[in-house]
Structure formats: C-alpha cells, structure tokens
Protein backbone atom coordinates (compact mmCIF):
# COMPACT_ATOMS: atom_id res chain seq x y z
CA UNK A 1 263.22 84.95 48.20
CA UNK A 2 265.77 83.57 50.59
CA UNK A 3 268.31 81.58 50.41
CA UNK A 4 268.72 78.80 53.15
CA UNK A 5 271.24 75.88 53.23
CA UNK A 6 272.37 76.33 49.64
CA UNK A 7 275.09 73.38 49.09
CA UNK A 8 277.69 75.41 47.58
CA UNK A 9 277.45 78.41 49.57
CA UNK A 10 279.56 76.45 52.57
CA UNK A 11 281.03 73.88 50.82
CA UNK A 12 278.86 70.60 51.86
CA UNK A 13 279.24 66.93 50.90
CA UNK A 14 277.44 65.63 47.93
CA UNK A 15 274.66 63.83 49.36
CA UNK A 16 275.26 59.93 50.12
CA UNK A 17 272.16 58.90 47.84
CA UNK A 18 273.35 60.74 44.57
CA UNK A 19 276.75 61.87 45.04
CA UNK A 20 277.42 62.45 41.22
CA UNK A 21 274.45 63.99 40.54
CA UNK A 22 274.71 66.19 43.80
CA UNK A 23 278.47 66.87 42.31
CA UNK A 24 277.09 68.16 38.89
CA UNK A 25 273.94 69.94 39.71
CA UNK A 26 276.29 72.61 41.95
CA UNK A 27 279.35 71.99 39.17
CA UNK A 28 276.58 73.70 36.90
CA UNK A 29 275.13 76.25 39.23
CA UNK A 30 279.04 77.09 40.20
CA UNK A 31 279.81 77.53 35.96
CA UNK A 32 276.70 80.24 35.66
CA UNK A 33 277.43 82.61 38.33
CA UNK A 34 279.04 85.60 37.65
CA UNK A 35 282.90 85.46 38.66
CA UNK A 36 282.93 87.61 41.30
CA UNK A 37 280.28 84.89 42.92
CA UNK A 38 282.40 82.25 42.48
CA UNK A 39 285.62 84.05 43.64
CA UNK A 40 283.63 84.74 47.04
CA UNK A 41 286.43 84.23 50.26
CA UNK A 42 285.12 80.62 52.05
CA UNK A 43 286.75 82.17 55.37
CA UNK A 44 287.54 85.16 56.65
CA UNK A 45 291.40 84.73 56.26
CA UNK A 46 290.78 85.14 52.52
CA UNK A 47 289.17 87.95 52.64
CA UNK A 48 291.12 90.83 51.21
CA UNK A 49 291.76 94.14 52.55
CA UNK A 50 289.19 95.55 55.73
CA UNK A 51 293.00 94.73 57.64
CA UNK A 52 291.49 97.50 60.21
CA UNK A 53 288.50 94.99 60.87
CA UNK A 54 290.48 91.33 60.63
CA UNK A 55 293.59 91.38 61.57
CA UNK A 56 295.05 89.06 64.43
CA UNK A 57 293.38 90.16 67.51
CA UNK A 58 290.82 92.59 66.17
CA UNK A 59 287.30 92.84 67.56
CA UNK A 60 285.31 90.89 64.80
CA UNK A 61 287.73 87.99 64.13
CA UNK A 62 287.69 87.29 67.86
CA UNK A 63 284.07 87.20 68.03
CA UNK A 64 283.93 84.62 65.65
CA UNK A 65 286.07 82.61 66.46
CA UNK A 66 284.51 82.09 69.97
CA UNK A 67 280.87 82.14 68.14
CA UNK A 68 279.58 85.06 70.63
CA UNK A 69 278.55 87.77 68.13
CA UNK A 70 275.44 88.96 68.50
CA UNK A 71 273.90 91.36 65.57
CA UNK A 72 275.99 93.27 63.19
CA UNK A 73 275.81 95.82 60.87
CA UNK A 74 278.51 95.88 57.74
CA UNK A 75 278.33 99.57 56.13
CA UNK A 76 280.34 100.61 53.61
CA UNK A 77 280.53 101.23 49.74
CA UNK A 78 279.77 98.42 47.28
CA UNK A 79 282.46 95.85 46.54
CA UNK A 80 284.21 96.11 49.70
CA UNK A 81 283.58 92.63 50.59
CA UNK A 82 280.18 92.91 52.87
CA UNK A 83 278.31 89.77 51.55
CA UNK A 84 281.62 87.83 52.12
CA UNK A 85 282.16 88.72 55.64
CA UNK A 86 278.64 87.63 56.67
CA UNK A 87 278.66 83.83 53.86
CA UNK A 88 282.74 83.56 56.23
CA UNK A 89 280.95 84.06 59.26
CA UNK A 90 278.25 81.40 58.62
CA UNK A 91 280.83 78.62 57.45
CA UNK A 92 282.99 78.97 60.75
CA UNK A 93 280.30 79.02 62.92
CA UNK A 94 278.57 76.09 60.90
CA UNK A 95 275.12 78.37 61.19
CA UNK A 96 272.01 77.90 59.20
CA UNK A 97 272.60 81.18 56.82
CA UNK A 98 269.42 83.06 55.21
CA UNK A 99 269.93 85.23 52.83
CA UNK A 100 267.51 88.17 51.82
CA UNK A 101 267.65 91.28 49.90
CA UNK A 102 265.89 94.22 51.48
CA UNK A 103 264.65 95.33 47.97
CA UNK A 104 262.49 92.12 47.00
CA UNK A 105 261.00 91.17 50.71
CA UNK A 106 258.26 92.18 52.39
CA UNK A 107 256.87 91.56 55.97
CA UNK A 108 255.21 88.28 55.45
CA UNK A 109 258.41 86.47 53.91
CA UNK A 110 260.23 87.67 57.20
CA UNK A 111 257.63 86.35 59.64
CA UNK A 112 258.24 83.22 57.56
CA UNK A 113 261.63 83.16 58.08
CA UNK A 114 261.57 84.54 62.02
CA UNK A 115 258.90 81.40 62.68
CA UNK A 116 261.05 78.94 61.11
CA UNK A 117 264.04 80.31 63.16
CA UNK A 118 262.46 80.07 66.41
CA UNK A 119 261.07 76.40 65.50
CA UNK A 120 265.12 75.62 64.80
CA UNK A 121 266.92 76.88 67.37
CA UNK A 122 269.61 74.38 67.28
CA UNK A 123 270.23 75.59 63.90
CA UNK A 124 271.67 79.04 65.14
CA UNK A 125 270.23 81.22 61.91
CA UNK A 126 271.95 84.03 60.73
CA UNK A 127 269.72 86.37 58.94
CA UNK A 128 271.90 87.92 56.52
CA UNK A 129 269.91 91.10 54.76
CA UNK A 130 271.25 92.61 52.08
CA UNK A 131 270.52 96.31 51.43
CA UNK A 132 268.90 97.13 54.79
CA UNK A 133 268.13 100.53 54.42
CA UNK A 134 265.68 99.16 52.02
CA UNK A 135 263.68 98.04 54.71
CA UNK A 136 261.19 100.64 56.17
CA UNK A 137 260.74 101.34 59.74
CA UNK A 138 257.82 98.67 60.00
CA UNK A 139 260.05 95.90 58.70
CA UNK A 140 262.86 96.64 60.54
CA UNK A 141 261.00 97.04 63.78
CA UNK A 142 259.86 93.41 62.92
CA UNK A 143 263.19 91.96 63.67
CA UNK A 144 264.07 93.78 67.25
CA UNK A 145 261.86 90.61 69.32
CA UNK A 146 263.70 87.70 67.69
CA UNK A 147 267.37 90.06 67.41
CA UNK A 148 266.79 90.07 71.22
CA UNK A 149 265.74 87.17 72.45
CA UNK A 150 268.85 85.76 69.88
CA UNK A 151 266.40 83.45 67.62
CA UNK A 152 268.35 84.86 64.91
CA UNK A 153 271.46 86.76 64.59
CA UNK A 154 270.93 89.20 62.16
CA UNK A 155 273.51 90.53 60.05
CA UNK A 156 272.99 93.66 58.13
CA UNK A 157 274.75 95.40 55.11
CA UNK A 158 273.96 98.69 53.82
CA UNK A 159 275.79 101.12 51.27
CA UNK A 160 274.27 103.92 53.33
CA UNK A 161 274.73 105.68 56.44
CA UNK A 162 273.18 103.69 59.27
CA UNK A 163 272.52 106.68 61.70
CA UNK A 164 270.32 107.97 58.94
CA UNK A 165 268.79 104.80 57.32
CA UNK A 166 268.75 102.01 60.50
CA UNK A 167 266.07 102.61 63.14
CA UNK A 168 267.57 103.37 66.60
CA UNK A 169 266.46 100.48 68.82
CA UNK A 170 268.01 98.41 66.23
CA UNK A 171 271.23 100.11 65.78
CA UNK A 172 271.66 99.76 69.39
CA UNK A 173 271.38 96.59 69.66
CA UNK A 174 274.33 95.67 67.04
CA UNK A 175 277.82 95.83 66.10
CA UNK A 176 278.43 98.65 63.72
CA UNK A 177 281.68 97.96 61.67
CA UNK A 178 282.69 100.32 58.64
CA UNK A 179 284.42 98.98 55.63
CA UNK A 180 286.30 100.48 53.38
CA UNK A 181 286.83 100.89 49.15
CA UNK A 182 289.59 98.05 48.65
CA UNK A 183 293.36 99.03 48.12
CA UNK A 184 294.65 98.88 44.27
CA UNK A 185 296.80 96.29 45.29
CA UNK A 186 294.04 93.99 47.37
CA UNK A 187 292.07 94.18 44.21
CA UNK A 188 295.35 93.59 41.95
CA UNK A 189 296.11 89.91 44.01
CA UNK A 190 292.43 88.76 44.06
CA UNK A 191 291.84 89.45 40.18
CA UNK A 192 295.97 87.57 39.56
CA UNK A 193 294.13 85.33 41.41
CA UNK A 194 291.01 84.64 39.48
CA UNK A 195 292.83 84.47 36.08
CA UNK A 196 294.96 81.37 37.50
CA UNK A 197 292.19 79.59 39.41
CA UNK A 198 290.81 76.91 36.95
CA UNK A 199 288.39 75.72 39.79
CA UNK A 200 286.30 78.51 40.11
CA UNK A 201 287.87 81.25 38.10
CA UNK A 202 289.14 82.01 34.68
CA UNK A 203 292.34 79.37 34.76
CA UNK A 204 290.96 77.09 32.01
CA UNK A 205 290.32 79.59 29.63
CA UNK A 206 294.36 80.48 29.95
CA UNK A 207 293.61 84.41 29.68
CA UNK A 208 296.51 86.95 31.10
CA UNK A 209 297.36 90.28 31.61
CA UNK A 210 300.03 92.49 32.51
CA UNK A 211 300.26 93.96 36.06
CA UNK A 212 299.71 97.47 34.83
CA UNK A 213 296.24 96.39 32.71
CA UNK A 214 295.03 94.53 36.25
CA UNK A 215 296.06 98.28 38.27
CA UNK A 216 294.51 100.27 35.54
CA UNK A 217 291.37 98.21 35.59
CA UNK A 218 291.55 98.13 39.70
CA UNK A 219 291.55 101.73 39.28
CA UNK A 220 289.05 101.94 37.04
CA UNK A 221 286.36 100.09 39.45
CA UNK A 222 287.10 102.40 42.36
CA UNK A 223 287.75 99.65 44.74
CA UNK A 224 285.04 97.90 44.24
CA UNK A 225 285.99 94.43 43.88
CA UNK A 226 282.72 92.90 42.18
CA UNK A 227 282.94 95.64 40.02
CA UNK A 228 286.56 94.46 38.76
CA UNK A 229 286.23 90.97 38.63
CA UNK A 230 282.72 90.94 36.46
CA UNK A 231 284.86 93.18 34.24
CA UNK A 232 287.58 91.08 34.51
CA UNK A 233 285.31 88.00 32.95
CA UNK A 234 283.62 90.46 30.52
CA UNK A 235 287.13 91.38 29.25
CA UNK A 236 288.04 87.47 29.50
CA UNK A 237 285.42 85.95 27.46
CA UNK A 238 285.63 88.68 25.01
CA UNK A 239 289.07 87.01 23.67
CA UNK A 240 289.71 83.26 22.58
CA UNK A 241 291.13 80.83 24.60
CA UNK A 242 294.86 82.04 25.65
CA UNK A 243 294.68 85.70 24.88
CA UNK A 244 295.87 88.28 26.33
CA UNK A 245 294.10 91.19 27.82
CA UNK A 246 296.19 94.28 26.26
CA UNK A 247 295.65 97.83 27.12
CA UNK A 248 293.84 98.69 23.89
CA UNK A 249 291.04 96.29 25.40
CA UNK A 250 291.00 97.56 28.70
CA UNK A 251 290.80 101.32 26.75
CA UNK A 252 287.54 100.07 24.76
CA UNK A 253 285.93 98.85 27.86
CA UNK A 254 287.07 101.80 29.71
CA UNK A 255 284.48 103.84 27.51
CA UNK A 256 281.86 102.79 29.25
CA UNK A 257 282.62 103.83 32.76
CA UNK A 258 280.52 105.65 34.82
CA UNK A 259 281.76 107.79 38.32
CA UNK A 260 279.79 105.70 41.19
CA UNK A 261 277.33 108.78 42.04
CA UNK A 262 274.13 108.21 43.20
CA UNK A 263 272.16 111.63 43.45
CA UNK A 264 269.62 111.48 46.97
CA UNK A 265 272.30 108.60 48.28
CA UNK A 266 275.58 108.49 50.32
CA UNK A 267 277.55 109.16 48.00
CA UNK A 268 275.72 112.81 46.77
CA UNK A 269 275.86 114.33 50.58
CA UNK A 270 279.53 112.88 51.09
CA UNK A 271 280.85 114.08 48.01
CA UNK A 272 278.86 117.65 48.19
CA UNK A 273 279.96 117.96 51.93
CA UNK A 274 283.83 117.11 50.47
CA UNK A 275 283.30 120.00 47.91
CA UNK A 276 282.04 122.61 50.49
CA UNK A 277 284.76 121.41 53.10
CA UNK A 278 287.50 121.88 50.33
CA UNK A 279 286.04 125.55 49.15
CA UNK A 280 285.63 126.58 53.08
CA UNK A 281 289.25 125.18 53.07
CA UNK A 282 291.04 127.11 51.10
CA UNK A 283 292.18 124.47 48.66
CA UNK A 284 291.15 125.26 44.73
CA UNK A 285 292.96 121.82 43.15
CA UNK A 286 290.57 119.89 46.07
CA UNK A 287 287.51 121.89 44.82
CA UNK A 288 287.88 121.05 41.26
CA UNK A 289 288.46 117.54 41.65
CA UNK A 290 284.91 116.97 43.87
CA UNK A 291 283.16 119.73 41.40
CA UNK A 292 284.57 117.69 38.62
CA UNK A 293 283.08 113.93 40.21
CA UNK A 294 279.94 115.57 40.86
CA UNK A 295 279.41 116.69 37.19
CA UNK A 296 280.77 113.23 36.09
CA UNK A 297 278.04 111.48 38.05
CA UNK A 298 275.00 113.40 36.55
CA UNK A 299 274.66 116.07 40.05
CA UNK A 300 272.39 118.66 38.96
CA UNK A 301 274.55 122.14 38.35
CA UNK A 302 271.87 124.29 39.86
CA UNK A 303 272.13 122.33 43.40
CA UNK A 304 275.96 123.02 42.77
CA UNK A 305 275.66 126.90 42.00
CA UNK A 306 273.12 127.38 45.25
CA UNK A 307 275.82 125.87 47.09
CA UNK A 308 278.30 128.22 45.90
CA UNK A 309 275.95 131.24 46.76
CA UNK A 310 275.74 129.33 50.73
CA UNK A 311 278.99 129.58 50.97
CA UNK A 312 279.69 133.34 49.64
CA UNK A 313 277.93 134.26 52.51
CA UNK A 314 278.47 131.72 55.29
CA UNK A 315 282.10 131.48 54.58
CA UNK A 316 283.67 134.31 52.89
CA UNK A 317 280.81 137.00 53.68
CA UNK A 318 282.75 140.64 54.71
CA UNK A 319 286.23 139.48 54.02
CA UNK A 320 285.11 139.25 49.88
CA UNK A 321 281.85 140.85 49.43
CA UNK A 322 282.27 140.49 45.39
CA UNK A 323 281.84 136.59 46.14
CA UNK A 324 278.22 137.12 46.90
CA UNK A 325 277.28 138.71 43.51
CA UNK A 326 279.75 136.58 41.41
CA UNK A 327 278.00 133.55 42.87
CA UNK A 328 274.45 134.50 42.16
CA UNK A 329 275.46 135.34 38.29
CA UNK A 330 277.16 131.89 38.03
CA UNK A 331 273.76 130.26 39.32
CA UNK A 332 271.85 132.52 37.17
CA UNK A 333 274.31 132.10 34.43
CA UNK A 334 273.84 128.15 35.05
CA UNK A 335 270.03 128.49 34.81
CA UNK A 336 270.41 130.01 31.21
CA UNK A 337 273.17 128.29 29.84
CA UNK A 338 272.74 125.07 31.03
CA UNK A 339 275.55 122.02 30.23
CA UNK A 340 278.25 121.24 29.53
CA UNK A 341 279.14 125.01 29.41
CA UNK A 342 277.50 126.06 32.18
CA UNK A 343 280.76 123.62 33.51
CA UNK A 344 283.23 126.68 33.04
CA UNK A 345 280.73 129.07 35.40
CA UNK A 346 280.91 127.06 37.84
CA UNK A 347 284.53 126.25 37.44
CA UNK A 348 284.91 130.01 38.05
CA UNK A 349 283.08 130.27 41.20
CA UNK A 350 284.54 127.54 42.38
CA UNK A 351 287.76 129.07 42.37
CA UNK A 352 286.53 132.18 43.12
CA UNK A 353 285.36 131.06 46.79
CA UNK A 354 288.44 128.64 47.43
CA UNK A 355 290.63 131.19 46.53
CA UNK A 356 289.06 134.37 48.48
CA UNK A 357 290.06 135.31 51.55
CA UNK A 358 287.30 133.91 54.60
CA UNK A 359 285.46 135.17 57.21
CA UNK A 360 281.95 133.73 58.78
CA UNK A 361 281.36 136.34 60.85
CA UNK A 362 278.27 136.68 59.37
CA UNK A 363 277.26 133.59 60.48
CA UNK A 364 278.27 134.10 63.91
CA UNK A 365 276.74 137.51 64.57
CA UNK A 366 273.35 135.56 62.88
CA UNK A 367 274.16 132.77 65.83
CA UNK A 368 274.67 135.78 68.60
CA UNK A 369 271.56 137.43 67.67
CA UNK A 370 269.18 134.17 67.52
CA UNK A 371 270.56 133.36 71.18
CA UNK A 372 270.28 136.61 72.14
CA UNK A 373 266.55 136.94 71.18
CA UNK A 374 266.38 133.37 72.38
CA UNK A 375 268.15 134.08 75.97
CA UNK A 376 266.78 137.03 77.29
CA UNK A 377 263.50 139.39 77.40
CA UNK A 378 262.53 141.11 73.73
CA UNK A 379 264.09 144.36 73.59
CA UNK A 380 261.73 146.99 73.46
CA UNK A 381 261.78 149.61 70.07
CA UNK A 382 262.90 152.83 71.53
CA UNK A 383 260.66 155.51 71.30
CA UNK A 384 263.56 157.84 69.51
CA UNK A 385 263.42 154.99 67.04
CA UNK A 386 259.23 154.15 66.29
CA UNK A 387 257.78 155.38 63.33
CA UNK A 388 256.28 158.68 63.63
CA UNK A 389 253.53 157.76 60.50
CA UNK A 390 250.10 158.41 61.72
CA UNK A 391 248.19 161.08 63.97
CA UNK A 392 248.31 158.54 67.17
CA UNK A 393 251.78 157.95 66.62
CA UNK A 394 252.85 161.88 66.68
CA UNK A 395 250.68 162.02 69.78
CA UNK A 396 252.76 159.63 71.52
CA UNK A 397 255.80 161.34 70.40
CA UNK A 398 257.11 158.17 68.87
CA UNK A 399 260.44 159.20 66.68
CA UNK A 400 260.31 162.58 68.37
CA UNK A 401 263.82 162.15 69.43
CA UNK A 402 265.74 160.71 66.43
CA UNK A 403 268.61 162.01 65.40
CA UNK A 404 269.14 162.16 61.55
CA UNK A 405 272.18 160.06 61.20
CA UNK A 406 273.40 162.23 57.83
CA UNK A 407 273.60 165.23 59.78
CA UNK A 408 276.48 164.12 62.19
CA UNK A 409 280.23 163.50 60.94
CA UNK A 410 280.93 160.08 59.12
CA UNK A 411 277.35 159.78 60.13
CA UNK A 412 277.31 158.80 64.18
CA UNK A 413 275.05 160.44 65.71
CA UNK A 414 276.03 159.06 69.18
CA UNK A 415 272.67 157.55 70.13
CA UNK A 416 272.20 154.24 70.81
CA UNK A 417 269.67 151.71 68.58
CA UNK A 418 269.03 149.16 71.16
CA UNK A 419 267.67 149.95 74.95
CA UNK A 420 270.90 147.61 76.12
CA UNK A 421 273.28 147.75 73.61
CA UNK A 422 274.95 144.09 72.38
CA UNK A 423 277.97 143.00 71.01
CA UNK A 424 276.82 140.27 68.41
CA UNK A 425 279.08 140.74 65.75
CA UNK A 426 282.75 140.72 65.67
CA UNK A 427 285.09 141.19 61.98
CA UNK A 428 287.83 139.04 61.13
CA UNK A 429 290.73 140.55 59.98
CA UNK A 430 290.92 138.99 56.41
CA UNK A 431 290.68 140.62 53.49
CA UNK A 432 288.04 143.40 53.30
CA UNK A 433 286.90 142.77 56.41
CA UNK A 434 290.01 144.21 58.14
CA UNK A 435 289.05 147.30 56.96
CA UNK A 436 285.62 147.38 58.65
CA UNK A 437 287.40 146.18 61.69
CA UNK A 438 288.91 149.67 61.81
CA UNK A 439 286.29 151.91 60.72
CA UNK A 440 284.03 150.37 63.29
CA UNK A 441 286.48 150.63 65.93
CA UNK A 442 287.12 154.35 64.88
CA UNK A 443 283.18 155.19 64.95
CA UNK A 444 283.00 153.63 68.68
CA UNK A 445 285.60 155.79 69.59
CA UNK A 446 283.20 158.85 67.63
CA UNK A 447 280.47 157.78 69.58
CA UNK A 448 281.62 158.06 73.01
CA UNK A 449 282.95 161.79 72.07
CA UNK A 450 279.53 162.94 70.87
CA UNK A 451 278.15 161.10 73.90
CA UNK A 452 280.31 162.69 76.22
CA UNK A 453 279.94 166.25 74.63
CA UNK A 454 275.88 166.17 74.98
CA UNK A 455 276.37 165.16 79.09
C-alpha cells in the first residue's frame, strides 16, 4: 500500500492537539525500523557519494532547487542511495510524497492514487515507485496521462536496465540519471556516523569499531549502503552495551555472505558480457575474476561452457583452431562432471581462449556472405558444379564439366565455384591463421597460371 504524508518521513511538527503523544507514537515507529531507515539523508546535501549527480551546479541539484523537475528515473544497483534521493527531493520541495513498491500494487491502487492526485493539485504529488520494472507494460502505460499533464511527478527507481525494462513513451518523457555502487570510504563515514548518532542510530548503545573492521565490512557489502548498515546493527546488537566490534566478529558474520548475483537480472548479462569482453580481450587474470563471481553467485556452468564454445569460434576461430574442440570437451566435460569440479574445466578454457591468439574472421566472412546474399541477385549453381545423380540430370549435362579437384597440384584446379567470384573472407595474421593467409595467397597465384595455360 502507499505511503502518503507519513510524519516522520519529512520531519513534521507534532500535532497541536496531542503533541506528546504525536512525539511518542513516531519516537516508537523511529526505534523499530531497521537502521539503515532511520539513517536515511533528510536532504540531498547528506546524501553520500552519486558526487557525479549532486555536486554544486550539476543537473539534478539545480532542478530542485528551482522545483522544475519533471519525471525521473533513478537506476542503479541496490544501496546506492535511490529511495533517498526521491524522500530529499520531496522535503525541499515540501511535496505530498507517495510511496509504492512495484511488486505489491496493482492497477486499481494506482488509479486510486492518480484520482486523488488530480483532486489535490495544490499538493504537487510525487509518485515515488519503487522497483519499476516490476510494473508491466499495462501499469506503466497507466501513468503516461497524469506524467504529462504533470498531476503527478513520478519518480522511478529500478535495479535494472531501463532501455530494457521501462516502456518507451515513458522513458521519454523522464530524466534518466545512473547511480553508482558507493565508494569504501562514503560507506566508511556514513556507518562512523551511525555508531555515534544516539538520535537515530546506534550512539546509545556506545558500540565501536576500528576503521579497518568498518572498510572490511564496507567491502564486504559491495557498496551497498543498506546492506552495511543493517549489518552494522546486526553486528551491534549482537554485543552488550559498550562493546566493541572486533574482527573475529566481523569474520563470523562474514560467513554468511553471498556475491550479489541475480541469474535472468542485470547483474547475470553485465557480469557474463564482462567475462566475454575480458576473454575477447586478451586478459586471463580479468577472466578468472568474472568466471570466479559468476560461480560464486549460483550461474549455471553449462550457460558458462556454451559461452566458451561462442567464443572459440567468433573470436579466436582460424588463428587457434584447437580452441574449438577444447571448448566443446570442457562443456561436455561440465555436463558429466558437474560442480564444484567441473570449476577447474572451465578454469582451463577460460584460459585457454584469453590466452590464444584471436581472429573473427570467421565472423566477418559469415557477415560478408549474409549481405552478399542479402544485397544482390542469388547466384546461380553452375552447371560444372550440379549434381550429375539422376537420368534427367546427365541429360542436361549438369556436372559434365567438373574438374576433379585431386587431380590438379595442391589441388586447384583453376575453375571458378561461383558465376561472379567474391571476396568474403579475409585471414588475420595471428597465430595459425597467418599461415592460411599464405597458402591462400599462393593458390590464387596457382589459379591464375592454370587459368592462363587453358586460354
């Protein structure tokens, strides 16, 4: 359900009719949120890291501050300070903020909510929606009348890519502003931070830690700021009342982590497309380290090995042609063995294809030919060239004039095998492939001598 006018969410007066009991009732909600709720930025000059988004004189900031943003879209990976943005946005422009998350609403809570915006337009709503992508087209389509006649100002956050998960129309009609995973050191200050604030962090309960235990647990949540300051309390109430948080706690809670990895998400095609980039690349140590994340986060090894056997032939092809075979044993090898061995297989093809020489002129001449086909008239089969199976196909003297390649030196015959002959594929001059470069240069230079002979 959403969540409109909460008190605490921008910081209101206690109400003049019951002041205390206004003052306790959010006093209690404030003590049973999770930390990292209570440790949310009230404006956007605490809000930490995103500097390519907030500093001085950037887009966003200036937007706000003259209250003339229109729709916006917040897309990047959890933690990285999304939901804060949007709750900063809504105190300093003293809007009426809705909250819903895409995953628990359904079309007739947001007709609800776009009817009770247009009956308040004085209230200047911002529709914050968590999760968009979770919305289907039909839903999000719902929104484009009231995003453009400015009823409410939607803003939008989403872990995934927008180009794939956002519908057009409404992509074009908002702000699209990337975030990224927060520094070591913005998440370092916020969680020094926390432990000191007795307001609305962990200051009463008089629990430190060293700067190294606050990196190493920074590092351990991957920038994601919620992340580290939930652990951060879990690690805090786990000790009495002036402890310290030592290393040998953080290790024990360290157990438990899990490599952000979400297979059919973002992060599966980024990291996959990092892991083909760095094998296509040349660069083994990059290879290992993506191969290594994916088979943290659960990937599946067989999508892994089918990759590998892509890439033997789109990006090492002639220059290696042992890369082809070795890649189709690991995947079969994969298929039989299964984990965690089957890890070392593809360890080896891994570095196999990072480490071989490239060429994708295999995948070029492929190109060449589709364009050629696609281009200009269908060659026709010369006759020389037609099977001669059949009594019809005698008749018509089809294959008639072939010339048995095997009976000519090195085997060129000198005829041609296309009624205009092409150029569609062209070696490299890596590895193998070099070598082909000069045999078929030497057989061109056959051809035109048996050519030249039979004239």
């Amino acid at each position: 359900m959403p969540t409109d006018e909460q008190p605490d969410l921008f910081g209101a007066e206690p109400t003049p009719d019951s002041p205390g009991a206004a003052t306790d009732a959010m006093g209690a909600r404030r003590a049973t949120q999770p930390l990292a709720a209570r440790m949310r930025p009230r404006r956007l000059a605490e809000v930490v890291g995103q500097e390519h988004l907030l500093k001085a004189g950037s887009l966003l900031p200036r937007l706000v501050a003259q209250n003339r943003f229109g729709s916006l879209l917040f897309y990047g990976p959890p933690g990285c300070g999304k939901t804060s943005i949007a709750e900063a946005i809504a105190r300093e422009t003293n809007s009426r903020f809705v909250r819903v998350n895409a995953v628990m609403s359904n079309v007739a809570e947001l007709r609800q909510i776009l009817a009770t915006a247009r009956q308040r337009p004085e209230a200047a709503t911002i529709l914050f929606i968590d999760e968009l992508h979770r919305f289907n087209k039909s839903q999000q389509d719902l929104l484009l009348p009231d995003v453009e006649e400015g009823n409410v100002r939607l803003i939008g956050a989403t872990t995934h890519n927008p180009g794939f998960y956002v519908n057009p129309p409404l992509l074009s009609r908002s702000h699209l502003f990337r975030l990224e995973p927060l520094s070591t050191e913005a998440v370092v200050a916020v969680l020094k931070q926390a432990l000191a604030d007795a307001e609305r962090g962990l200051g009463g309960r008089g629990v430190t830690a060293s700067g190294k235990v606050l990196a190493d647990l920074a590092l351990l949540c991957g920038g994601d700021l919620r992340r580290a300051l939930n652990s951060l309390e879990v690690l805090a109430l786990g000790l009495p009342e002036q402890g310290v948080i030592t290393e040998a706690e953080l290790e024990v809670f360290a157990r438990e982590r899990r490599i952000r990895y979400d297979a059919d998400e973002d992060e599966h095609y980024d990291t996959i497309s990092a892991f083909i980039k760095s094998c296509r690349g040349s660069d083994p140590d990059a290879a290992m380290y993506w191969l290594a994340k994916m088979l943290a986060g659960g990937e599946d090894p067989r999508f892994i090995a089918r990759r590998l056997v892509i890439l033997a032939s789109e990006d090492v092809g002639l220059a290696d042609p042992q890369a082809l075979p070795l890649t189709v044993a690991a995947h079969h090898a994969v298929e039989f063995i299964g984990l965690p061995e089957a890890e070392y297989t593809l360890a080896h093809a891994t570095l196999y294809i990072a480490t071989a020489p490239k060429s994708n002129s295999a995948t070029l001449a492929l190109g060449e030919a589709h364009a050629a086909l696609k281009n200009a008239p269908v060659q026709t089969i010369p006759a020389a060239l037609r099977s001669k199976s059949g009594e019809a196909n005698k008749r018509l003297g089809q294959g008639r004039d072939y010339a048995y390649s095997h009976d000519f030196p090195e085997n060129i015959s000198g005829q041609d095998f296309l009624e205009r002959p092409l150029t569609l594929y062209t070696p490299k001059t890596a590895g193998w492939e070099a070598k082909i470069a000069d045999r078929l240069a030497r057989w061109k230079g056959l051809k035109a001598e048996v050519k030249a002979r039979r004239s």
